[in-house]
PDB file of N, CA and C in Angstrom:
ATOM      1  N   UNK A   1       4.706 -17.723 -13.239  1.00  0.00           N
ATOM      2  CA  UNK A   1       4.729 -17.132 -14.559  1.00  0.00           C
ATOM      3  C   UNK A   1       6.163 -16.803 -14.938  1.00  0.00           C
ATOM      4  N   UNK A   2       6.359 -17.092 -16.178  1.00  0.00           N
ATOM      5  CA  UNK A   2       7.871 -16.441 -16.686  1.00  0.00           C
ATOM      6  C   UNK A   2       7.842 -14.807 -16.702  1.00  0.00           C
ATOM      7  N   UNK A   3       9.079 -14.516 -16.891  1.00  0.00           N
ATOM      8  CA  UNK A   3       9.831 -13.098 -16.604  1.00  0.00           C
ATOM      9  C   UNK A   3       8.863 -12.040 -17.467  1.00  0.00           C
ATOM     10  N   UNK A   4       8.175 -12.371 -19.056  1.00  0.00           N
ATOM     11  CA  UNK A   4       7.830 -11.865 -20.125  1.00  0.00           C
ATOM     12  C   UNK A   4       6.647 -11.506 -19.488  1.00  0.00           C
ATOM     13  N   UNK A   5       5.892 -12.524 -18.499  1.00  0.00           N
ATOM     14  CA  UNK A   5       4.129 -12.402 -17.903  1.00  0.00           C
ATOM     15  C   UNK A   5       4.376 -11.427 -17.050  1.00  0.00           C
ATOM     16  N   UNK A   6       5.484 -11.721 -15.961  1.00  0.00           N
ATOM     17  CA  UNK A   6       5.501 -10.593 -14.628  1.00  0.00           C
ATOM     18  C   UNK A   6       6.019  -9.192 -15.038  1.00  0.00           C
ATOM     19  N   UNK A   7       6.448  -8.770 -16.176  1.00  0.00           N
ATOM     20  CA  UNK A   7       6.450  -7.297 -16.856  1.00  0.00           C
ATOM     21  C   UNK A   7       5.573  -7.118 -17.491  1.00  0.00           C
ATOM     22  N   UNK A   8       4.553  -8.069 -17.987  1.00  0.00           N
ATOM     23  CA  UNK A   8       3.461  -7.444 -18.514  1.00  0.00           C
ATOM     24  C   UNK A   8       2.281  -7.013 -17.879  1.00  0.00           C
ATOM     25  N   UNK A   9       2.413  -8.172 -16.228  1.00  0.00           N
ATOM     26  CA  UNK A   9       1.510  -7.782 -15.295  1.00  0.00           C
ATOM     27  C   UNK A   9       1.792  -6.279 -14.508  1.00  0.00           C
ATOM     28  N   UNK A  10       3.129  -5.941 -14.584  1.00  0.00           N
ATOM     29  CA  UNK A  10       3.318  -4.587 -13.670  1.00  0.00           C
ATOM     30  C   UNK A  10       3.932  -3.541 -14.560  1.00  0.00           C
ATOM     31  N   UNK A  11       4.110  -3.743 -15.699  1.00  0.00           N
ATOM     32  CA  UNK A  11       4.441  -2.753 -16.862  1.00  0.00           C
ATOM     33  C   UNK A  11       5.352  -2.004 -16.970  1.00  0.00           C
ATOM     34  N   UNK A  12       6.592  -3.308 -16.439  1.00  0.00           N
ATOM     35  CA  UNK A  12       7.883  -2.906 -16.419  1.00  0.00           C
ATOM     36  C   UNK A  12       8.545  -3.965 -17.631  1.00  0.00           C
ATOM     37  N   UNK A  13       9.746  -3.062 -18.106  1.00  0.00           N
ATOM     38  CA  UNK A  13      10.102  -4.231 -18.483  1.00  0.00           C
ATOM     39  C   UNK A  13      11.076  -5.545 -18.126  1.00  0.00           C
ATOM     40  N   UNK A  14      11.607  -6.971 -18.837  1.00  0.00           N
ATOM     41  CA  UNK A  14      11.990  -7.784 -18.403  1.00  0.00           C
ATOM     42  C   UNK A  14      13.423  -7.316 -18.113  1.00  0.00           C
ATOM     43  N   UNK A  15      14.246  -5.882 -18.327  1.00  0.00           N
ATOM     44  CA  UNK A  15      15.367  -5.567 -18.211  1.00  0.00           C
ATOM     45  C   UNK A  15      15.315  -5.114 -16.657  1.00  0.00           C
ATOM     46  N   UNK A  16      14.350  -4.238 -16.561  1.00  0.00           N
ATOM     47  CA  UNK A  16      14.199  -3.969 -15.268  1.00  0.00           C
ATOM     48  C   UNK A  16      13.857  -4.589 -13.747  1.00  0.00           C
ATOM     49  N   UNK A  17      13.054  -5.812 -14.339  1.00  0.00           N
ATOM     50  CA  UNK A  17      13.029  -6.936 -13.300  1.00  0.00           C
ATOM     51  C   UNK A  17      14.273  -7.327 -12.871  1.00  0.00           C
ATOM     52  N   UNK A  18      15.133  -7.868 -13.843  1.00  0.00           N
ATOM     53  CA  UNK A  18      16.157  -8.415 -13.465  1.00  0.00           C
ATOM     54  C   UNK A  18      17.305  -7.266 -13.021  1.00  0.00           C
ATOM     55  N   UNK A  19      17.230  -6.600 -13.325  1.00  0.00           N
ATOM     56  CA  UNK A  19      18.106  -4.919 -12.497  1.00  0.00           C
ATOM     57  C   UNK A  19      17.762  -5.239 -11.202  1.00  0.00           C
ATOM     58  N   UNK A  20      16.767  -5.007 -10.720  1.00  0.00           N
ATOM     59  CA  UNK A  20      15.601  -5.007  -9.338  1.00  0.00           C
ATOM     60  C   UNK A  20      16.417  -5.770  -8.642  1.00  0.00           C
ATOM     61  N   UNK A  21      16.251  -7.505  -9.235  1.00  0.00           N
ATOM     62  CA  UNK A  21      16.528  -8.493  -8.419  1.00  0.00           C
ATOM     63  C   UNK A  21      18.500  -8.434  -8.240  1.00  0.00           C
ATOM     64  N   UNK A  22      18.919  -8.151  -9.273  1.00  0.00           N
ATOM     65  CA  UNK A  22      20.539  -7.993  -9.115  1.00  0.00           C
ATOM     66  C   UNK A  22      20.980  -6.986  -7.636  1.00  0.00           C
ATOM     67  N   UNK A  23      19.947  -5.690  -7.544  1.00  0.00           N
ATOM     68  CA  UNK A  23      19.975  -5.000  -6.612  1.00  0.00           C
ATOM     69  C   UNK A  23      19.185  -5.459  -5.275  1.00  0.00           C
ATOM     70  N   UNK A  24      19.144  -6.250  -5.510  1.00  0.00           N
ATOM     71  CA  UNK A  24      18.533  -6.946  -4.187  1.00  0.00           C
ATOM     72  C   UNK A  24      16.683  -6.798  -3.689  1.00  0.00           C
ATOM     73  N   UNK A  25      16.115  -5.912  -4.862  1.00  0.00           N
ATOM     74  CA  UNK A  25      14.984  -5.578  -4.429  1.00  0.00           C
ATOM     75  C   UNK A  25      13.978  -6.806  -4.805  1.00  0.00           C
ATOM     76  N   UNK A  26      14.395  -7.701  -5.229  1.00  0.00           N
ATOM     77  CA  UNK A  26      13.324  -8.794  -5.612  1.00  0.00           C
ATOM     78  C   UNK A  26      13.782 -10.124  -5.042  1.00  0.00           C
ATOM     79  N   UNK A  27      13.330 -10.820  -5.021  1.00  0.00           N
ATOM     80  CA  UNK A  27      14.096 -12.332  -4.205  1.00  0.00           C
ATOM     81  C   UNK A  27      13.569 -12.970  -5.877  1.00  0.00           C
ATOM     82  N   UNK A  28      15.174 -13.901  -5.435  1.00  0.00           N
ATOM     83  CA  UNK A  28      15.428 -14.691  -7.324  1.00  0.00           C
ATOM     84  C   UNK A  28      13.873 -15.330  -7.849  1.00  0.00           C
ATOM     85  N   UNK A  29      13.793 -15.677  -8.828  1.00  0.00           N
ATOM     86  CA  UNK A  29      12.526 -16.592  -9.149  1.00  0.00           C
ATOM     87  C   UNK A  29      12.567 -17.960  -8.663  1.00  0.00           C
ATOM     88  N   UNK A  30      11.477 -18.871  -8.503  1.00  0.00           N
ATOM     89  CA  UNK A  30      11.712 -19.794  -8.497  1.00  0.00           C
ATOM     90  C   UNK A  30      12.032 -20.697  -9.404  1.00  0.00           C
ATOM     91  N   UNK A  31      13.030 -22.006  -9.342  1.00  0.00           N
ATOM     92  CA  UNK A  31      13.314 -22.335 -10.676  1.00  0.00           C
ATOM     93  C   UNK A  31      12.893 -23.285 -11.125  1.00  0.00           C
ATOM     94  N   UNK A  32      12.668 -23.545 -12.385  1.00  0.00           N
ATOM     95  CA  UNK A  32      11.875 -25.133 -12.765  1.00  0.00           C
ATOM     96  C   UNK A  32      12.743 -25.311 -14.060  1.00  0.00           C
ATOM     97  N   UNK A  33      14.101 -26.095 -13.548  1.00  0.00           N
ATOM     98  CA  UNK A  33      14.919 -26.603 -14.781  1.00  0.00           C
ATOM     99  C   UNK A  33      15.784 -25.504 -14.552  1.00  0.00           C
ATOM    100  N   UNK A  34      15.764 -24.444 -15.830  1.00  0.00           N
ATOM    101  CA  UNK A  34      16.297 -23.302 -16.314  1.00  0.00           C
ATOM    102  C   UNK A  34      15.420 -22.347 -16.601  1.00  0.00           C
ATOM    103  N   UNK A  35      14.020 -22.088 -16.089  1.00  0.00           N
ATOM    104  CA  UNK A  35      13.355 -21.541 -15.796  1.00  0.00           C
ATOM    105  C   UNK A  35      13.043 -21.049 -14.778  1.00  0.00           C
ATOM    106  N   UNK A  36      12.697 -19.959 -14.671  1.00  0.00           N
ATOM    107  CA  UNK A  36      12.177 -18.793 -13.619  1.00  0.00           C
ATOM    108  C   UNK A  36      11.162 -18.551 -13.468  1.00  0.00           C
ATOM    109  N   UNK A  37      10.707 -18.800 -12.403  1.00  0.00           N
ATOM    110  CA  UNK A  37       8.836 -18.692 -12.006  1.00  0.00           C
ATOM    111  C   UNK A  37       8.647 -17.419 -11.087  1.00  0.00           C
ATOM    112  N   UNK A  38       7.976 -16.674 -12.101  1.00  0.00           N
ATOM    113  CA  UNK A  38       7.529 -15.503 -10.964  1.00  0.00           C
ATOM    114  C   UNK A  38       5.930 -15.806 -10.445  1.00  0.00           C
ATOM    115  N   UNK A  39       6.135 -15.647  -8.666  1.00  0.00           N
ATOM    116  CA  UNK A  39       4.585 -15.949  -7.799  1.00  0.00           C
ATOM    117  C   UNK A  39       4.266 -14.173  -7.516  1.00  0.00           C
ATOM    118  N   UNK A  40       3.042 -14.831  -7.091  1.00  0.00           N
ATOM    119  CA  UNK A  40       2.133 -13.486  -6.754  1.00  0.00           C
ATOM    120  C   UNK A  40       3.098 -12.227  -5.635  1.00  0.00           C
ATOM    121  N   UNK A  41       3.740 -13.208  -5.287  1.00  0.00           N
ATOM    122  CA  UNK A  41       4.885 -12.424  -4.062  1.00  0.00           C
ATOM    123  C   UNK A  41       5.853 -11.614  -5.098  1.00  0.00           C
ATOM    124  N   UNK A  42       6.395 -12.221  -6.132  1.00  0.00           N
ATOM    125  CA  UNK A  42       7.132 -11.301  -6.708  1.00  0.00           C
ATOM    126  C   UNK A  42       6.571 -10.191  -7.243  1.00  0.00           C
ATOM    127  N   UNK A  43       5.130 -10.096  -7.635  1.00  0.00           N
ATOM    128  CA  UNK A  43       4.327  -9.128  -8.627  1.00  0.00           C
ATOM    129  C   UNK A  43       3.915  -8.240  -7.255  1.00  0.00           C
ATOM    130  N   UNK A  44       3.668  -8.997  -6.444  1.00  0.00           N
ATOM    131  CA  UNK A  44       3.611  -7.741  -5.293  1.00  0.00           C
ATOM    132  C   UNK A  44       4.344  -6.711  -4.910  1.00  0.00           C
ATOM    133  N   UNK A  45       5.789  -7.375  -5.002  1.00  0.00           N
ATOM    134  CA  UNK A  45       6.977  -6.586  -4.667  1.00  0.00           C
ATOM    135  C   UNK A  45       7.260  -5.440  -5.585  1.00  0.00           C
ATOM    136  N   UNK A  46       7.222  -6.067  -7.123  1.00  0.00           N
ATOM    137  CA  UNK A  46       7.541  -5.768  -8.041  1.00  0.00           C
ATOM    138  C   UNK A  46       6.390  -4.002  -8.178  1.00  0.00           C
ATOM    139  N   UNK A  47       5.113  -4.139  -7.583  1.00  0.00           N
ATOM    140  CA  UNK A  47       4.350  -2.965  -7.753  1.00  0.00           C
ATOM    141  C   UNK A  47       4.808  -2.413  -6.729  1.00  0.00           C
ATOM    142  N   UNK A  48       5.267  -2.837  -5.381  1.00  0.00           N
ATOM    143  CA  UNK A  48       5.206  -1.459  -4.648  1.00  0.00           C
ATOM    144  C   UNK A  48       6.855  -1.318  -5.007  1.00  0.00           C
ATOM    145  N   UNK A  49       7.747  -1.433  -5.792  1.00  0.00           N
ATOM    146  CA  UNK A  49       8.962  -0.697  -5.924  1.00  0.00           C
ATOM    147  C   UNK A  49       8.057   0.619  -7.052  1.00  0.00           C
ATOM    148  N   UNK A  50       7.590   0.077  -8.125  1.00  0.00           N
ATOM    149  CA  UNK A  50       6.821   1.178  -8.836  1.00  0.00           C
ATOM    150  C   UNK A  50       6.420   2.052  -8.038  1.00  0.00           C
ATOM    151  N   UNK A  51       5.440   1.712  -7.523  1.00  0.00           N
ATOM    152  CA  UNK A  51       5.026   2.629  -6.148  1.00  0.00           C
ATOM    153  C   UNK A  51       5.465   3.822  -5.587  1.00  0.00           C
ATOM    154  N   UNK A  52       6.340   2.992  -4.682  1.00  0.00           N
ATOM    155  CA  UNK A  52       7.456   3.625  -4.161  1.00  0.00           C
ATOM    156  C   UNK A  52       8.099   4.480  -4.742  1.00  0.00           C
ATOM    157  N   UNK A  53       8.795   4.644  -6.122  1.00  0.00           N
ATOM    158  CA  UNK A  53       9.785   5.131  -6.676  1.00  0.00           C
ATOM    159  C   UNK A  53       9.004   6.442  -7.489  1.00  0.00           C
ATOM    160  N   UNK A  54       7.397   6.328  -7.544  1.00  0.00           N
ATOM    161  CA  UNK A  54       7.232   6.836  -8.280  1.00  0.00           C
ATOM    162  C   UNK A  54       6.488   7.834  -7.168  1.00  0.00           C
ATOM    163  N   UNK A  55       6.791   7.875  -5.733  1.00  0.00           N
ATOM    164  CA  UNK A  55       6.549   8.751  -4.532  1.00  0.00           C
ATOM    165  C   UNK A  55       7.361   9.079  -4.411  1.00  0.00           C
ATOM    166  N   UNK A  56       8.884   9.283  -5.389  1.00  0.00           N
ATOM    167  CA  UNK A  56      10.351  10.023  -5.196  1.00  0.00           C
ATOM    168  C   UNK A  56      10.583   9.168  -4.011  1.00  0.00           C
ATOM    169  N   UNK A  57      10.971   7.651  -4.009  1.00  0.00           N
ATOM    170  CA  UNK A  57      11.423   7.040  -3.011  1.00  0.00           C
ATOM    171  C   UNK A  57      12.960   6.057  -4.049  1.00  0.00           C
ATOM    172  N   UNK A  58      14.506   6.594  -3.826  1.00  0.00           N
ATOM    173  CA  UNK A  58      15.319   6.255  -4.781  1.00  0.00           C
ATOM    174  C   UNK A  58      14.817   4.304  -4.990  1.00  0.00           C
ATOM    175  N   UNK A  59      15.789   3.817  -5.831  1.00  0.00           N
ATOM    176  CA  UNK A  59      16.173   2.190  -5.208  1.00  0.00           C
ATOM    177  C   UNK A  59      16.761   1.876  -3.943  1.00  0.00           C
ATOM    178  N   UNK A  60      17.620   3.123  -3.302  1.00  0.00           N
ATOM    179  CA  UNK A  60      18.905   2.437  -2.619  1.00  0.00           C
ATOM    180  C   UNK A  60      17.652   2.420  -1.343  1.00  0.00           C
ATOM    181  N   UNK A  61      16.968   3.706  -1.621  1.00  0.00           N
ATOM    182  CA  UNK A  61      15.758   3.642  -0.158  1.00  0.00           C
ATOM    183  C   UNK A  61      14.727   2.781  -0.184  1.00  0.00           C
ATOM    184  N   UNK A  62      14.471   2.573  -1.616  1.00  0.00           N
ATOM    185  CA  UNK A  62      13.457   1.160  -1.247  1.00  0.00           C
ATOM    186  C   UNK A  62      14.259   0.291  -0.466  1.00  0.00           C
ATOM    187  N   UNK A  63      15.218  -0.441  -1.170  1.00  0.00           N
ATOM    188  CA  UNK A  63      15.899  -1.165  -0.870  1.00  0.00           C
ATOM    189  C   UNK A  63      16.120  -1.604   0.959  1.00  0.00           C
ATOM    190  N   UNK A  64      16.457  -0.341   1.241  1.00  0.00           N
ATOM    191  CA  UNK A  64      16.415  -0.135   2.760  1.00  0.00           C
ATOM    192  C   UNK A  64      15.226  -0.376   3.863  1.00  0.00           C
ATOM    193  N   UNK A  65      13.879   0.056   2.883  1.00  0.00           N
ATOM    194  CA  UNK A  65      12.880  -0.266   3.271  1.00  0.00           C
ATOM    195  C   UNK A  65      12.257  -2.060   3.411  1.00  0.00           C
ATOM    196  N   UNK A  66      12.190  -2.727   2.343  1.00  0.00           N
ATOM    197  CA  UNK A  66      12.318  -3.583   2.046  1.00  0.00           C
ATOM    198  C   UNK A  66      13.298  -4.794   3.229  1.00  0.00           C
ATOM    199  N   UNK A  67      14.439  -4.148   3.187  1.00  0.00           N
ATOM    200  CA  UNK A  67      15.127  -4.973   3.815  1.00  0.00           C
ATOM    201  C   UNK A  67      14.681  -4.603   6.060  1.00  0.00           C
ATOM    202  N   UNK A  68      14.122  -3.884   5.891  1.00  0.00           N
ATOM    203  CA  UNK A  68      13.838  -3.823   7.707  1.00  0.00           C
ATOM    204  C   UNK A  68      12.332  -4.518   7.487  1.00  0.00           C
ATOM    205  N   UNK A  69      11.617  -4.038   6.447  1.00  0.00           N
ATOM    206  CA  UNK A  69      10.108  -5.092   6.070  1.00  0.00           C
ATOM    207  C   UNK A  69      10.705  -6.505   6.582  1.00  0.00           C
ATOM    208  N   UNK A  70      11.713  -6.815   5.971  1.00  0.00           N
ATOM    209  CA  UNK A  70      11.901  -8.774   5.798  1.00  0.00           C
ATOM    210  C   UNK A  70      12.226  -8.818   7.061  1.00  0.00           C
ATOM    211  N   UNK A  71      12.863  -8.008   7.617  1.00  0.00           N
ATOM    212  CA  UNK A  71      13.414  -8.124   9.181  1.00  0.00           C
ATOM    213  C   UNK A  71      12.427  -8.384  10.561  1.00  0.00           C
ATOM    214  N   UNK A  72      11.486  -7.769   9.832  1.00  0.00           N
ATOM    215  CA  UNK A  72      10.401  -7.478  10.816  1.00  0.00           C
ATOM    216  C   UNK A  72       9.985  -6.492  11.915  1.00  0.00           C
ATOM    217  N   UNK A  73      10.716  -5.304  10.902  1.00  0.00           N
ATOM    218  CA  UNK A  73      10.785  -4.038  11.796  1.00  0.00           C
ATOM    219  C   UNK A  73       9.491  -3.114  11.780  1.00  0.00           C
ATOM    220  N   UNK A  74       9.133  -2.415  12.896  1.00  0.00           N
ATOM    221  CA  UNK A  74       7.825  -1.880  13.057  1.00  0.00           C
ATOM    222  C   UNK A  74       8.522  -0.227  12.151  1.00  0.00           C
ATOM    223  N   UNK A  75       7.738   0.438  11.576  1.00  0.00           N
ATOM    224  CA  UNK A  75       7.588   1.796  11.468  1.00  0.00           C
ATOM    225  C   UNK A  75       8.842   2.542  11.718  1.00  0.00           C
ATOM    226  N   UNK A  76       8.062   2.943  13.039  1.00  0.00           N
ATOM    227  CA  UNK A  76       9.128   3.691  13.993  1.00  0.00           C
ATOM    228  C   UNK A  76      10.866   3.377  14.284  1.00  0.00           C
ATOM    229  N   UNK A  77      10.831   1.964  13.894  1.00  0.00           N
ATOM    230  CA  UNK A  77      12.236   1.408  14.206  1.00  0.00           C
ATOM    231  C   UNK A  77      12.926   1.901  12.362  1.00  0.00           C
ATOM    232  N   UNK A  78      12.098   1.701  11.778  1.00  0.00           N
ATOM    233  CA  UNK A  78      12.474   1.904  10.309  1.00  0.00           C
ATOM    234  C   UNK A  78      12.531   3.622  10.352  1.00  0.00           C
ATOM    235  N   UNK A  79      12.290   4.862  10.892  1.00  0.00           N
ATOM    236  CA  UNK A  79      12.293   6.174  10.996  1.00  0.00           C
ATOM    237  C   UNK A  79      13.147   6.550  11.821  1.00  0.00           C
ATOM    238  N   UNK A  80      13.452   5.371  12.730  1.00  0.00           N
ATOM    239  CA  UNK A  80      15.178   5.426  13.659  1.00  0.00           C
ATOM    240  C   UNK A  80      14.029   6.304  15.096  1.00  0.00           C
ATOM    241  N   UNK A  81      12.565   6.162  15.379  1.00  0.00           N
ATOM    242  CA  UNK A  81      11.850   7.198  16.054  1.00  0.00           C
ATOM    243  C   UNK A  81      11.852   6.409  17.736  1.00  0.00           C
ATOM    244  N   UNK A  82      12.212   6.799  18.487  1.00  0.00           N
ATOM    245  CA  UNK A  82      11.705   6.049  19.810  1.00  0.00           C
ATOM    246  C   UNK A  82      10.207   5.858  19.924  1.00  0.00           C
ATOM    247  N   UNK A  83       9.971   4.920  21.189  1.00  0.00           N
ATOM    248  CA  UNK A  83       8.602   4.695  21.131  1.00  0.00           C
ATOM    249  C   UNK A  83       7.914   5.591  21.751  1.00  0.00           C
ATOM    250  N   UNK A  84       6.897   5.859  22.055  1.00  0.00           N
ATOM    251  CA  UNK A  84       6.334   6.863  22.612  1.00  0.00           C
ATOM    252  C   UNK A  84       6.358   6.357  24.125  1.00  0.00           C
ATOM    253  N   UNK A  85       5.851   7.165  25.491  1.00  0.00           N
ATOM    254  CA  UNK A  85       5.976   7.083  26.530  1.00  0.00           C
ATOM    255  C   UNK A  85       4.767   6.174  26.591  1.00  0.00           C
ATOM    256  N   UNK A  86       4.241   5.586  27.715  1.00  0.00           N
ATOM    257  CA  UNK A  86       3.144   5.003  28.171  1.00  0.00           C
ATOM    258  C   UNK A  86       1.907   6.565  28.242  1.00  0.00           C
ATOM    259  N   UNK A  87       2.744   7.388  29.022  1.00  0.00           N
ATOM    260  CA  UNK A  87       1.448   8.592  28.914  1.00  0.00           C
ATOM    261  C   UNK A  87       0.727   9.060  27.906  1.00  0.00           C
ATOM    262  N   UNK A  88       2.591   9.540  26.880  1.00  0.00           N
ATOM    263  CA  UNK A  88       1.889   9.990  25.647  1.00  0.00           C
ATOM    264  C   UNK A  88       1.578   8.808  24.772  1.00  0.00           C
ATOM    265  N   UNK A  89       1.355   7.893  24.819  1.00  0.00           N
ATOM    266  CA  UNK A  89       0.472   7.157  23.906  1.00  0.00           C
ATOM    267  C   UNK A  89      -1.297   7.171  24.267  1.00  0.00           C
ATOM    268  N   UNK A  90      -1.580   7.402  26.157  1.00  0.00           N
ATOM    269  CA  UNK A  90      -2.910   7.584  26.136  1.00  0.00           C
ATOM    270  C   UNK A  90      -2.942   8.647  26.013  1.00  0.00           C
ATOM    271  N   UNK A  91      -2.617   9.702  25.713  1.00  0.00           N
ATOM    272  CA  UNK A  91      -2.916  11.355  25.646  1.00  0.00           C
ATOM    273  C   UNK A  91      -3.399  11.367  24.007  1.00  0.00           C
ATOM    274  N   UNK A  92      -2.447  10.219  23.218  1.00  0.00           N
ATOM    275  CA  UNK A  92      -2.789  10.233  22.021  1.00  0.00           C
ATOM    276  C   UNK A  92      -4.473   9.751  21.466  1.00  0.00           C
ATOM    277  N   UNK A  93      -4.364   8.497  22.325  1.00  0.00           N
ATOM    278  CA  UNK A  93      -5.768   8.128  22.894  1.00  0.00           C
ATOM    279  C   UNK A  93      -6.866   8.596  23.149  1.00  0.00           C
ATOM    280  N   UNK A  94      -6.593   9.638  23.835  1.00  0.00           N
ATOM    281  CA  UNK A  94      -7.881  10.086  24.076  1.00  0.00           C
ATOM    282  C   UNK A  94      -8.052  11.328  23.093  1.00  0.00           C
ATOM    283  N   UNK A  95      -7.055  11.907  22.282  1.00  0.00           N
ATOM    284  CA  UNK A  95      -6.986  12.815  20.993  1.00  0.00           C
ATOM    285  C   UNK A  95      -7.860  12.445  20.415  1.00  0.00           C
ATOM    286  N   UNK A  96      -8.186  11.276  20.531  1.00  0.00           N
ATOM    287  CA  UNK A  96      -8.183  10.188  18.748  1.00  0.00           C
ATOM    288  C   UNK A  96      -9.416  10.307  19.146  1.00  0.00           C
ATOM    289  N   UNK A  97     -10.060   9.928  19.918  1.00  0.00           N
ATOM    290  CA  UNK A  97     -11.222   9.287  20.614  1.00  0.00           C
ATOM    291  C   UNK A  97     -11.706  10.966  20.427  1.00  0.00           C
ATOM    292  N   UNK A  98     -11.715  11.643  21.227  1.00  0.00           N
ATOM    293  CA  UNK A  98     -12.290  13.061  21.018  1.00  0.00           C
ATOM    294  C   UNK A  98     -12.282  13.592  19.551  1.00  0.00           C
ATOM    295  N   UNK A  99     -11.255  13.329  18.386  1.00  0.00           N
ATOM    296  CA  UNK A  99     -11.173  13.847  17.414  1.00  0.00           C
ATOM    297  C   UNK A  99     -12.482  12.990  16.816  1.00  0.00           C
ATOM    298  N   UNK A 100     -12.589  12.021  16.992  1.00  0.00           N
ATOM    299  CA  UNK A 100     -13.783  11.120  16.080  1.00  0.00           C
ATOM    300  C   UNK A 100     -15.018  11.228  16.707  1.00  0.00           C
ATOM    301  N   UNK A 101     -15.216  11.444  18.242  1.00  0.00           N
ATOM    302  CA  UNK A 101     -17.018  11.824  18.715  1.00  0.00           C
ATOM    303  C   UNK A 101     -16.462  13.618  17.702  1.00  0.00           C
ATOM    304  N   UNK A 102     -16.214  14.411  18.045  1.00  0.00           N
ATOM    305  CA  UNK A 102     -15.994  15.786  16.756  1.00  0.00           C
ATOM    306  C   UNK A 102     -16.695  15.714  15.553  1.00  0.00           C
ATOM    307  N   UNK A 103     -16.648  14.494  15.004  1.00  0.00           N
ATOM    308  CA  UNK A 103     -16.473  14.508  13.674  1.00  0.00           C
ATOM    309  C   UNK A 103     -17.860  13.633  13.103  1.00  0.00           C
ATOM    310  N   UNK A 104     -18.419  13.309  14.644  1.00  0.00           N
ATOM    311  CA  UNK A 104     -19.544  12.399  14.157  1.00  0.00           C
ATOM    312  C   UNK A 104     -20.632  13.277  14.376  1.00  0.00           C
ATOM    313  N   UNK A 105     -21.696  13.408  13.514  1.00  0.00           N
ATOM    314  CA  UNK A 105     -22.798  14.269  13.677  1.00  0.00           C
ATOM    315  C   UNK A 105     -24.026  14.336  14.757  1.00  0.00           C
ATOM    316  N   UNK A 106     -24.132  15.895  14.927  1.00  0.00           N
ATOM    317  CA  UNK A 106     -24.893  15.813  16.587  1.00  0.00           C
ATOM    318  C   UNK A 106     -26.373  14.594  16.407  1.00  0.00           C
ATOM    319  N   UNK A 107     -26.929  14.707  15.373  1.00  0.00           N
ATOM    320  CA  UNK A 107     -28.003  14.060  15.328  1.00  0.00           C
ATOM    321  C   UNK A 107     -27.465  12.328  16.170  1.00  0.00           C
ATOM    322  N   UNK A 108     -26.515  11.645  15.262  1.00  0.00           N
ATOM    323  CA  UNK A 108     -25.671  10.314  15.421  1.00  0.00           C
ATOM    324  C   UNK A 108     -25.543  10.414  17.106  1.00  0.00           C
ATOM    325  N   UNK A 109     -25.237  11.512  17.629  1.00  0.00           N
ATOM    326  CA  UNK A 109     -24.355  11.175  19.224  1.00  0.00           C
ATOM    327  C   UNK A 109     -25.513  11.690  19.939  1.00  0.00           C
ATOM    328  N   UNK A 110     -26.507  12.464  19.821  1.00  0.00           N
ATOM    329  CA  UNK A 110     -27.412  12.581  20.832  1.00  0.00           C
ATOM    330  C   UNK A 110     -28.111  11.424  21.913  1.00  0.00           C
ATOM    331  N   UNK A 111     -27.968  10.452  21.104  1.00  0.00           N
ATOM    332  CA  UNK A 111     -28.386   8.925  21.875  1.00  0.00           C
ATOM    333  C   UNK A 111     -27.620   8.424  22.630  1.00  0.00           C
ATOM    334  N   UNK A 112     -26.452   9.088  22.826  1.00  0.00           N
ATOM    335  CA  UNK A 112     -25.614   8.575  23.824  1.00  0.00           C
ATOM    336  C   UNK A 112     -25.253  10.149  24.638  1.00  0.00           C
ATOM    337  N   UNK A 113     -25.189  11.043  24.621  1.00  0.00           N
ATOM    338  CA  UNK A 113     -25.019  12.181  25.790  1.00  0.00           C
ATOM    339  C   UNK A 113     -26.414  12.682  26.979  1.00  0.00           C
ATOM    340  N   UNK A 114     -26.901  11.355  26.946  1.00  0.00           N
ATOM    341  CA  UNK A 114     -28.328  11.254  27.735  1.00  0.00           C
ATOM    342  C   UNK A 114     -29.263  12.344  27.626  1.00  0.00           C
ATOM    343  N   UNK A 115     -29.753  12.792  26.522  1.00  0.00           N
ATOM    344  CA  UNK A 115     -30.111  13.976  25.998  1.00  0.00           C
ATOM    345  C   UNK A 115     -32.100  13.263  25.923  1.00  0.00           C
ATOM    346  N   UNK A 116     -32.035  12.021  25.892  1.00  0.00           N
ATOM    347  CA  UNK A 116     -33.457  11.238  26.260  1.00  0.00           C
ATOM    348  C   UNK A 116     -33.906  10.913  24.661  1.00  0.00           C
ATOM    349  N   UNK A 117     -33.137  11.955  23.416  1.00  0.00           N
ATOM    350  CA  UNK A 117     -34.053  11.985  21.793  1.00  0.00           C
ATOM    351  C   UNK A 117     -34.368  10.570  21.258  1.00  0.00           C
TER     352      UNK A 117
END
């Protein structure tokens, strides 16, 4: 789709697309001639900068985000966070696991605490 369709699909305008992409947050269009084809990849991008920005996330931090996304960075590497230990990841494990039998109703779990119902 041209520049006029992909601001009407994300309800920005065509000034701001091309801001985006000058700042690096969009990858160029594709071209046909002297035309610019925006794909579903750009309208994707194009909503979660909205998104984003509109969760008080600046450009320069999308931007940042974005660029460890293309990289192929997990989470934690993007939060600068080490990984967790081997322990504390099963300690987390079994949190999780206990937090969700918690949360499931006695009627639901009686069939499994050999209760015979």
């Amino acid at each position: 789709m041209r520049i006029e369709a992909a601001a009407a699909a994300t309800g920005l305008t065509t000034r701001n697309i091309r801001a985006y992409q000058s700042l690096g947050l969009l990858p160029a269009p594709i071209l046909e001639g002297r035309v610019g084809r925006y794909d579903a990849a750009h309208l994707e991008r194009l909503r979660a900068v909205v998104r984003l920005g509109a969760q008080g996330f600046s450009l320069a931090g999308i931007k940042a985000l974005f660029d460890a996304y293309d990289r192929g960075e997990s989470l934690g590497t993007i939060l600068g966070l080490a990984p967790a230990a081997p322990e504390i990841e099963e300690i987390r494990t079994v949190r999780s696991r206990s937090l969700r039998l918690a949360l499931v109703p006695e009627p639901l779990t009686a069939g499994f605490t050999g209760s015979g119902n």
